[in-house]
N, C-alpha and C. Protein backbone atom coordinates (compact mmCIF):
# COMPACT_ATOMS: atom_id res chain seq x y z
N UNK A 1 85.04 149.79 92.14
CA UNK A 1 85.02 148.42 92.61
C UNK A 1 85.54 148.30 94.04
N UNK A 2 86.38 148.97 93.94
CA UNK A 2 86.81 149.37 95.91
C UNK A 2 87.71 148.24 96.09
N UNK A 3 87.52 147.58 97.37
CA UNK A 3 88.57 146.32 98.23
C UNK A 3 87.13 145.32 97.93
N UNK A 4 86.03 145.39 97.50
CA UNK A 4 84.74 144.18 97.64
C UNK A 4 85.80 142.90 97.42
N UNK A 5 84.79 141.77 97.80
CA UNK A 5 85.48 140.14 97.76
C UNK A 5 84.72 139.82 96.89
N UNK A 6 85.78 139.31 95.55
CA UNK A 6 85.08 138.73 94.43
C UNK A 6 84.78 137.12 94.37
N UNK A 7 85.53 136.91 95.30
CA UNK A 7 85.42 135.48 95.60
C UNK A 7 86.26 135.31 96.66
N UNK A 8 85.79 133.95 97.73
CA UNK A 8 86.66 133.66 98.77
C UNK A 8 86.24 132.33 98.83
N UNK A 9 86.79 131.33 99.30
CA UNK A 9 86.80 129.47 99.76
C UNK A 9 87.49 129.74 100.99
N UNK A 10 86.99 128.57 101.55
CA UNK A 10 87.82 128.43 103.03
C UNK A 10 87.89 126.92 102.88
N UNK A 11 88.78 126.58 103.09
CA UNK A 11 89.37 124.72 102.88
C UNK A 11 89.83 124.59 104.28
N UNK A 12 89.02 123.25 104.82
CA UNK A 12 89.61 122.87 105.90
C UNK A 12 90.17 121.12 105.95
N UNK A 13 91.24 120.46 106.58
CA UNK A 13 91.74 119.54 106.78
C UNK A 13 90.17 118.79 107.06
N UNK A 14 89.83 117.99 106.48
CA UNK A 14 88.82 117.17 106.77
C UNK A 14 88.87 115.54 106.55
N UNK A 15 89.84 115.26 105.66
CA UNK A 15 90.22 113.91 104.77
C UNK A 15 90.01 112.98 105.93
N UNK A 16 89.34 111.84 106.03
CA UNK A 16 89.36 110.81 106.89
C UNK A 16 90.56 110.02 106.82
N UNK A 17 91.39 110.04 105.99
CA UNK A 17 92.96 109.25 106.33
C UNK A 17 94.09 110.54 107.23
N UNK A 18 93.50 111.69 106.76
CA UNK A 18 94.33 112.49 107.89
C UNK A 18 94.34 112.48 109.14
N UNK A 19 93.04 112.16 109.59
CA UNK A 19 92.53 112.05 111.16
C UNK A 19 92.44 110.58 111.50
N UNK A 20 93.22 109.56 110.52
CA UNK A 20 93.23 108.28 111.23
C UNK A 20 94.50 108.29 111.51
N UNK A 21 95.52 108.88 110.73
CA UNK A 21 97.00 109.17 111.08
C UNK A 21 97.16 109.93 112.03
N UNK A 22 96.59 111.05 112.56
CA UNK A 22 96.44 112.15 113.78
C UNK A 22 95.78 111.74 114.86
N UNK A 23 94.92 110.36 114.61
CA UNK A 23 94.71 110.15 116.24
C UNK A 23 95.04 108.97 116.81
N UNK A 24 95.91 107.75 115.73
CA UNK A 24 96.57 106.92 116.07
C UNK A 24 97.65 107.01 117.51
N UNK A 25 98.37 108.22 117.46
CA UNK A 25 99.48 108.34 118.73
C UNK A 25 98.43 108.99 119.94
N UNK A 26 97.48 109.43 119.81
CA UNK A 26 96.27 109.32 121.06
C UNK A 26 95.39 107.91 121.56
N UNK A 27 95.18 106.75 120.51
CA UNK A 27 94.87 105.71 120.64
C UNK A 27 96.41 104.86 121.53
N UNK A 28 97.46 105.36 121.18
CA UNK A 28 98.50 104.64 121.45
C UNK A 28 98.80 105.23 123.16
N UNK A 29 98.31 106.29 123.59
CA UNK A 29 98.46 107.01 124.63
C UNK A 29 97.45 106.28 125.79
N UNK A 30 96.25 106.15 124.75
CA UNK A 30 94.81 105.20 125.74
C UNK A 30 95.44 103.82 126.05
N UNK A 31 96.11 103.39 125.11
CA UNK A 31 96.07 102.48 125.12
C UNK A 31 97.22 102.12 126.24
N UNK A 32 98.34 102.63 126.69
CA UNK A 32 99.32 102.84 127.55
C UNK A 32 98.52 103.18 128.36
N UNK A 33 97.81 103.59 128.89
CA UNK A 33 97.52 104.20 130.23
C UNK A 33 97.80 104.12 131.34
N UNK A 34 97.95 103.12 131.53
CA UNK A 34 98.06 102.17 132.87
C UNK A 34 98.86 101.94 133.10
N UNK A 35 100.28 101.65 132.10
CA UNK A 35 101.37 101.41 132.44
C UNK A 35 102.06 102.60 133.00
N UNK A 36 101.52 103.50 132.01
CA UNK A 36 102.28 105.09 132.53
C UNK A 36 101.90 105.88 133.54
N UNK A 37 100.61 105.03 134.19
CA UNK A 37 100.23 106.10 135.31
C UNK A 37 101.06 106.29 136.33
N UNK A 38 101.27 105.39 137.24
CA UNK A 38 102.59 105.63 137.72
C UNK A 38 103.72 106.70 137.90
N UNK A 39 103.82 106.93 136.74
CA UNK A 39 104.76 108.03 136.45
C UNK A 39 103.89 108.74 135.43
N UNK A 40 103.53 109.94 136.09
CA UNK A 40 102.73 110.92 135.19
C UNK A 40 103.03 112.23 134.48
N UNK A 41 104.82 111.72 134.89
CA UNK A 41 105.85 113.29 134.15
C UNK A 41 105.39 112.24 132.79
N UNK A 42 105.81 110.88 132.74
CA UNK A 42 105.81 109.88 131.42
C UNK A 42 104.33 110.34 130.32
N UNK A 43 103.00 110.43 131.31
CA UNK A 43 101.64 110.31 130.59
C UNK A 43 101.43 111.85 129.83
N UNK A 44 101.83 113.07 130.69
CA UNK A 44 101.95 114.49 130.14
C UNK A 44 102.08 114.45 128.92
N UNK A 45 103.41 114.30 128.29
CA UNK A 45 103.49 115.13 126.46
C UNK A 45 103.08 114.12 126.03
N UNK A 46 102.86 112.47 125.88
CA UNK A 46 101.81 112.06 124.45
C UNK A 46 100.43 112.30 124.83
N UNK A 47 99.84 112.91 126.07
CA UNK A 47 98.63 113.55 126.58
C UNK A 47 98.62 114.85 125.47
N UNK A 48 99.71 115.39 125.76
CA UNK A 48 99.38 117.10 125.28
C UNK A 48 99.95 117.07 123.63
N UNK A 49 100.61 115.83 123.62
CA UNK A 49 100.84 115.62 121.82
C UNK A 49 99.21 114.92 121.24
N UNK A 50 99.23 114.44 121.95
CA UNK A 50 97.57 113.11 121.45
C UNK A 50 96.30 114.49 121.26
N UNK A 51 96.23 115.12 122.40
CA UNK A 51 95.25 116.45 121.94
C UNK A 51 95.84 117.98 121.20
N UNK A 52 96.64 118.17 121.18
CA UNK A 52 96.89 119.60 120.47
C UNK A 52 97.05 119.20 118.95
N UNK A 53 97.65 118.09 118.21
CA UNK A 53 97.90 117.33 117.35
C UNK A 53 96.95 117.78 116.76
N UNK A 54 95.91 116.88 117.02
CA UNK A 54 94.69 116.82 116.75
C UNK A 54 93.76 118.20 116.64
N UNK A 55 94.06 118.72 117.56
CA UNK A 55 93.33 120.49 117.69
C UNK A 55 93.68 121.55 116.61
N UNK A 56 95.57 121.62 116.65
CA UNK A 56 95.85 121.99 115.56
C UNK A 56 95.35 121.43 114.03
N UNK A 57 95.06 120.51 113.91
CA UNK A 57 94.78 120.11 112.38
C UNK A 57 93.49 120.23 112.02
N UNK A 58 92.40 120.42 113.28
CA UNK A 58 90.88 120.50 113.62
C UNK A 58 91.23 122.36 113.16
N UNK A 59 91.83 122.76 113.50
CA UNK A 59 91.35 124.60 113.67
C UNK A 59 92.32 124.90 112.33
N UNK A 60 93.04 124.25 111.84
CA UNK A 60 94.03 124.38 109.93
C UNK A 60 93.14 124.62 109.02
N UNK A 61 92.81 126.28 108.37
CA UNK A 61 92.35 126.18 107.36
C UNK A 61 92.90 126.94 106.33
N UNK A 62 92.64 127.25 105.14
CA UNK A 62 93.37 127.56 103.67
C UNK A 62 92.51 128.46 103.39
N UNK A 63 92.33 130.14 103.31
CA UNK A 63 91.57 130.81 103.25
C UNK A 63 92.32 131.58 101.59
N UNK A 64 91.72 131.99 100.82
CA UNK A 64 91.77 132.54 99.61
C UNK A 64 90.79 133.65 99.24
N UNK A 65 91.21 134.65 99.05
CA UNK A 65 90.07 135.70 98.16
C UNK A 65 90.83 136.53 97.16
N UNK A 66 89.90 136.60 96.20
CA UNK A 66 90.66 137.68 95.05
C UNK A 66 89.35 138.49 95.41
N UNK A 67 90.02 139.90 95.60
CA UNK A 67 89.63 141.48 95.88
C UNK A 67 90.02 142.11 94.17
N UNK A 68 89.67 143.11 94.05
CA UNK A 68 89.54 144.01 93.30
C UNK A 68 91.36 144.11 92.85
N UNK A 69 92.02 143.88 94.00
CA UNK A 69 93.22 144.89 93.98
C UNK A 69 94.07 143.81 94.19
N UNK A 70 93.92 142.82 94.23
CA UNK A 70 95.13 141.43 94.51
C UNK A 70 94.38 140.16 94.84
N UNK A 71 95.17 139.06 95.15
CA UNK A 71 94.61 137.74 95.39
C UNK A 71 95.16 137.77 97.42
N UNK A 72 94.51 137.41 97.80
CA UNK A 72 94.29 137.45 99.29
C UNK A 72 94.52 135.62 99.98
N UNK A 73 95.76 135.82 100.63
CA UNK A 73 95.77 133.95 101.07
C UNK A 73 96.12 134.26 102.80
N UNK A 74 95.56 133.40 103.81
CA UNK A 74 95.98 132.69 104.62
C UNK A 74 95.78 131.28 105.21
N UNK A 75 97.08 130.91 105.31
CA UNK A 75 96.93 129.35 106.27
C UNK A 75 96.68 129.41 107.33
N UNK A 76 95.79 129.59 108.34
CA UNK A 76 95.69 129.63 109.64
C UNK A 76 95.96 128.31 110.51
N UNK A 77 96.53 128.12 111.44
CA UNK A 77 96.96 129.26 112.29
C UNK A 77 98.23 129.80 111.89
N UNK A 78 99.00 128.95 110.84
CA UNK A 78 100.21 129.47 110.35
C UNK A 78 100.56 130.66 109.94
N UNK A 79 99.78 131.51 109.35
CA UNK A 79 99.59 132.96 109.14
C UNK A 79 99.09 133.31 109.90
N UNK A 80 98.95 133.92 111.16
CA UNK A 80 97.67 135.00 111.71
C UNK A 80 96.95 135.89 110.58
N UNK A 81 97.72 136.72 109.57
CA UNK A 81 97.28 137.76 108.84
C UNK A 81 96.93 136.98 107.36
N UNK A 82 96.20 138.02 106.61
CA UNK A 82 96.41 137.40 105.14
C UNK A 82 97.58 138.09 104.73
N UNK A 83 97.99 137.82 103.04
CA UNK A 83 99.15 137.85 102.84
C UNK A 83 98.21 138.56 101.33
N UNK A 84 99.34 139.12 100.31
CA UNK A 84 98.26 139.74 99.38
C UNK A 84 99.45 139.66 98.27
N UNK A 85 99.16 139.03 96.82
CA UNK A 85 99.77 139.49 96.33
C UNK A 85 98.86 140.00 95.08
N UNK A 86 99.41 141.30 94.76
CA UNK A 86 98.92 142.69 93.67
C UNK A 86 98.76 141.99 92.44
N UNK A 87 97.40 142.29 92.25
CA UNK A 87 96.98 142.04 90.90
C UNK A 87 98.54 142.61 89.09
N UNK A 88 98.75 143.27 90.03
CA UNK A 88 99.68 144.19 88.58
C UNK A 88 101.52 142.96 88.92
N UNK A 89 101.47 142.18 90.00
CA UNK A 89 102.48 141.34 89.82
C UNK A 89 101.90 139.69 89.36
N UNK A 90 100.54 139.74 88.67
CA UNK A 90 100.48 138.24 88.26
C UNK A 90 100.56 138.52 87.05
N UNK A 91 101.43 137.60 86.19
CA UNK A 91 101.85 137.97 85.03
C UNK A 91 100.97 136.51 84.01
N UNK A 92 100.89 135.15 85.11
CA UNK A 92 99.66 134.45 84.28
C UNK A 92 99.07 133.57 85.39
N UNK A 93 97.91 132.81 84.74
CA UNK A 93 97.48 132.08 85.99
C UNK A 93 96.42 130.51 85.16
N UNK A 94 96.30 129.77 85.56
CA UNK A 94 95.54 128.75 85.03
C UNK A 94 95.11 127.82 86.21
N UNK A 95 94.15 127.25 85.52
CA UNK A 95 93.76 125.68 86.45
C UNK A 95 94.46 124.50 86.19
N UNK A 96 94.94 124.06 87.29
CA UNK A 96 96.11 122.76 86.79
C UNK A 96 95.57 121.36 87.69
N UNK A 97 95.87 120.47 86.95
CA UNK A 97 95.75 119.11 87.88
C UNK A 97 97.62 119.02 88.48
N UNK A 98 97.53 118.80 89.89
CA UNK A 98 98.80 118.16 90.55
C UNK A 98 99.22 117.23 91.24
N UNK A 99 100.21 116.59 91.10
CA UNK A 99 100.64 115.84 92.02
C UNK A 99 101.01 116.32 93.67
N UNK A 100 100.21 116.36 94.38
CA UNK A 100 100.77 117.23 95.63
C UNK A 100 101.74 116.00 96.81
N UNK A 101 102.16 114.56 96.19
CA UNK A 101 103.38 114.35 96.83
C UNK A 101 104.46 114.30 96.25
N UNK A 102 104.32 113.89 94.75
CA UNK A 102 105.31 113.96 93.88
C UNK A 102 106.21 115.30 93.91
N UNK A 103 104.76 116.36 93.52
CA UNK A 103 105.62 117.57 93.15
C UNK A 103 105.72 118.61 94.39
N UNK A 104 105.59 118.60 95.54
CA UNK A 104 105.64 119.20 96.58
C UNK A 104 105.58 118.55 98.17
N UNK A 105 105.72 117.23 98.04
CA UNK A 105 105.62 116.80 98.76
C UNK A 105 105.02 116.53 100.37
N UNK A 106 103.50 116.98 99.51
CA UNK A 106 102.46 116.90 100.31
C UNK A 106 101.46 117.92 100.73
N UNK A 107 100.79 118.76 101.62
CA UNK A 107 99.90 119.03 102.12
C UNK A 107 100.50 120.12 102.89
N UNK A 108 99.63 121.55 102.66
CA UNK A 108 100.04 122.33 104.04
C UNK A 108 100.53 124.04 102.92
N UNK A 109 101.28 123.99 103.93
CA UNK A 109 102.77 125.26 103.01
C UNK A 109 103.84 124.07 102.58
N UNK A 110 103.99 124.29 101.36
CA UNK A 110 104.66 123.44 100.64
C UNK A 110 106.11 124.43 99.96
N UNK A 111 107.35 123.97 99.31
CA UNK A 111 108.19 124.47 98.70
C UNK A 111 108.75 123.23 97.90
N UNK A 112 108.63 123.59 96.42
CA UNK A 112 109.51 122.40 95.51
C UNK A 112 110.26 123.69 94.79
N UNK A 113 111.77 123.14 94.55
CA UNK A 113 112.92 124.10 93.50
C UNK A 113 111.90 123.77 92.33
N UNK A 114 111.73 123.14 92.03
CA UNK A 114 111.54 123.26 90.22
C UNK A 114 109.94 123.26 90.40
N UNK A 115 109.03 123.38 91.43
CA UNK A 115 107.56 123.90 91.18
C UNK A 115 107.33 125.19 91.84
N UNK A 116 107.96 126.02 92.63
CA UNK A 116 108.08 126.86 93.42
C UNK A 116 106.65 126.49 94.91
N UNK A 117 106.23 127.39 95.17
CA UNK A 117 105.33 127.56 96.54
C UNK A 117 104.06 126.84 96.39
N UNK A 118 103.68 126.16 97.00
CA UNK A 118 101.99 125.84 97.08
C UNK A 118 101.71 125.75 98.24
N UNK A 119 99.99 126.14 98.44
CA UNK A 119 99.46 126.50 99.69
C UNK A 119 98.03 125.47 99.44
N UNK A 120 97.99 123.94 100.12
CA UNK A 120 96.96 123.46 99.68
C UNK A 120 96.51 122.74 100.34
N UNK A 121 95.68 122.36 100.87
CA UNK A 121 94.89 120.82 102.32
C UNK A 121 94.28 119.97 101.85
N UNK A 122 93.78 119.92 100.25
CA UNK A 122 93.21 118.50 99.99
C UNK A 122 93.35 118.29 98.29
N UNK A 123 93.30 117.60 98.05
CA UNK A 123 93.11 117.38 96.18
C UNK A 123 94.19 117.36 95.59
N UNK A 124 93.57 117.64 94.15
CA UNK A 124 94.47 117.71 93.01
C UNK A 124 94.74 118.64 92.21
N UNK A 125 93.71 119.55 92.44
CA UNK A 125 93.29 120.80 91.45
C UNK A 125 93.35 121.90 92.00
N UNK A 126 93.98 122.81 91.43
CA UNK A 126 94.52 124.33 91.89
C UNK A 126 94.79 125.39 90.61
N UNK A 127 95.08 126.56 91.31
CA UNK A 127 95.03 127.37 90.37
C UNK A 127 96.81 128.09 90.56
N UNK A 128 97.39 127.40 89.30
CA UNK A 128 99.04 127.90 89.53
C UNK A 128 99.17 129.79 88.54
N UNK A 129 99.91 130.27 89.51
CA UNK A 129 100.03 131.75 89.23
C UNK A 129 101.61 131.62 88.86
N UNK A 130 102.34 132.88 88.17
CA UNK A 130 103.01 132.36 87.51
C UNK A 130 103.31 133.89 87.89
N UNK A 131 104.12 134.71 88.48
CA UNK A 131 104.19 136.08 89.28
C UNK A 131 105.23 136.86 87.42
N UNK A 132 105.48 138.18 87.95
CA UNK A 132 105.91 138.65 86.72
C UNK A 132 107.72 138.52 87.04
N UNK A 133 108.17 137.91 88.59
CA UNK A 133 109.39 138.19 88.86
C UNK A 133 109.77 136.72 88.57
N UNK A 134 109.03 135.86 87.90
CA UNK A 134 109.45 134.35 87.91
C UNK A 134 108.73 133.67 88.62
N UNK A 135 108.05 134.17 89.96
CA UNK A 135 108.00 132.69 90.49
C UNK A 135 106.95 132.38 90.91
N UNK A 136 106.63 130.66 90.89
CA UNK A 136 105.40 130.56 90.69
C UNK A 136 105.04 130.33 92.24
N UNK A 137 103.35 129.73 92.41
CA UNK A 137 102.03 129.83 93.60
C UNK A 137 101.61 129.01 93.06
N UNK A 138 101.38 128.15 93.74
CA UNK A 138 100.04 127.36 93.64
C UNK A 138 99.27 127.18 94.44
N UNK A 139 98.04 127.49 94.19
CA UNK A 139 96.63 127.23 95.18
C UNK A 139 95.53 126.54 95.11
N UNK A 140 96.06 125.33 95.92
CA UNK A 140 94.57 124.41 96.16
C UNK A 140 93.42 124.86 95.93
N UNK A 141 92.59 124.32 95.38
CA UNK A 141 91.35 124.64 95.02
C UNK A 141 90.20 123.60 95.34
N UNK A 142 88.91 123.77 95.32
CA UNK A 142 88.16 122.60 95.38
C UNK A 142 86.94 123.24 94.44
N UNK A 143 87.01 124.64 94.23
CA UNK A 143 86.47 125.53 93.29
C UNK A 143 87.37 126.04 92.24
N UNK A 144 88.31 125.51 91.22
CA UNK A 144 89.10 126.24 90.64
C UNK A 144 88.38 126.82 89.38
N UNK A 145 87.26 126.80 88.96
CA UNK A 145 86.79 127.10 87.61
C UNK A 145 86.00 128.69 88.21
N UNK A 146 85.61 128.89 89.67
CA UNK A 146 85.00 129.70 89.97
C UNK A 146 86.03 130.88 90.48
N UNK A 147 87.00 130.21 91.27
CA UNK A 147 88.63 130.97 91.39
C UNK A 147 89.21 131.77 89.73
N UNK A 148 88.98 130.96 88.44
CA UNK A 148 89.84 131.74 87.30
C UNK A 148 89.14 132.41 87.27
N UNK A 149 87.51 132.36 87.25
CA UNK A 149 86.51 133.51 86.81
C UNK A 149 86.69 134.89 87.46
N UNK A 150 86.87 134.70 88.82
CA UNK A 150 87.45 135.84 89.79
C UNK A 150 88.65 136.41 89.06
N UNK A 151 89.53 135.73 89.19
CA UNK A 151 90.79 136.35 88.74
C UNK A 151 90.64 137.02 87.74
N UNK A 152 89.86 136.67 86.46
CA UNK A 152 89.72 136.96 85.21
C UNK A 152 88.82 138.46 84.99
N UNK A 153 88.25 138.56 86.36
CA UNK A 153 87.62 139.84 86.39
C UNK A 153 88.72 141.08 87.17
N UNK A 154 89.54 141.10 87.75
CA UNK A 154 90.34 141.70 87.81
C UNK A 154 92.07 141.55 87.39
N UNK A 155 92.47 140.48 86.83
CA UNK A 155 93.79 140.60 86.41
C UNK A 155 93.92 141.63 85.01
N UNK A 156 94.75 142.12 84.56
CA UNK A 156 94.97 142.37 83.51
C UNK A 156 95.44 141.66 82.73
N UNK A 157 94.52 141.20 81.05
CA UNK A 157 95.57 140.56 80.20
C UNK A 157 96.30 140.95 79.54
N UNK A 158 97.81 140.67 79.41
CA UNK A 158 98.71 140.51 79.28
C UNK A 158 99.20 140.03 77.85
């Protein structure tokens, strides 16, 4: 079976309430213009906050693959690399519906004490892993029925 990709998704920030919240302080920048020209040390950072803001959340995506030999994640640009964790340390895994403000409080790289890690950019539905050292993953999904099938071809049951 080798390193082949048994499956991969790429999730990107797309939600139209995300990008009305992300380009509000660029509308607020247009909308100042004039007052701040004047002084253009003033117009610089909500200039370079109003576009990178925005750039960064335009180029944010949630990359996932299960390989032969582990499950494969990066958040870009937050990760440069993927990250891998070994098929022989998932001890279980399922499709779950979540609360992603309740129980993690929101979107992105996430950390809750009593849900452990999630890595997710839109929805409700993910696939929570449950590691053999305790602790759990959760991963956004927008494919989670096609994500267990993957897994299910290389995890071992347990």
């Amino acid at each position: 079976m080798g390193n082949e990709i048994i499956f991969t998704e790429i999730q990107k920030m797309r939600q139209p309430w995300v990008w009305a919240i992300i380009f509000l302080p660029l509308a607020l920048v247009i909308w100042h213009w004039k007052k701040m020209l004047p002084d253009p040390v003033m117009l610089i950072l909500p200039l370079i906050m109003g576009i990178l803001c925005p750039l960064l959340f335009y180029i944010c995506n949630l990359t996932t693959e299960v390989r032969a030999d582990g499950l494969y994640f990066r958040f870009f640009p937050f990760q440069l690399s993927f990250h891998k964790i070994n098929v022989s340390d998932i001890k279980t895994y399922e499709v779950r519906t979540y609360r992603p403000i309740m129980e993690y409080g929101g979107w992105g790289i996430r950390y809750s004490l009593t849900c452990g890690k999630a890595y997710n950019v839109s929805g409700n539905l993910g696939i929570q892993l449950v590691l053999k050292n305790g602790s759990k993953i959760l991963f956004g999904s927008q494919k989670p029925e096609e994500f267990v099938e993957a897994l299910k071809k290389v995890v071992p049951v347990s």
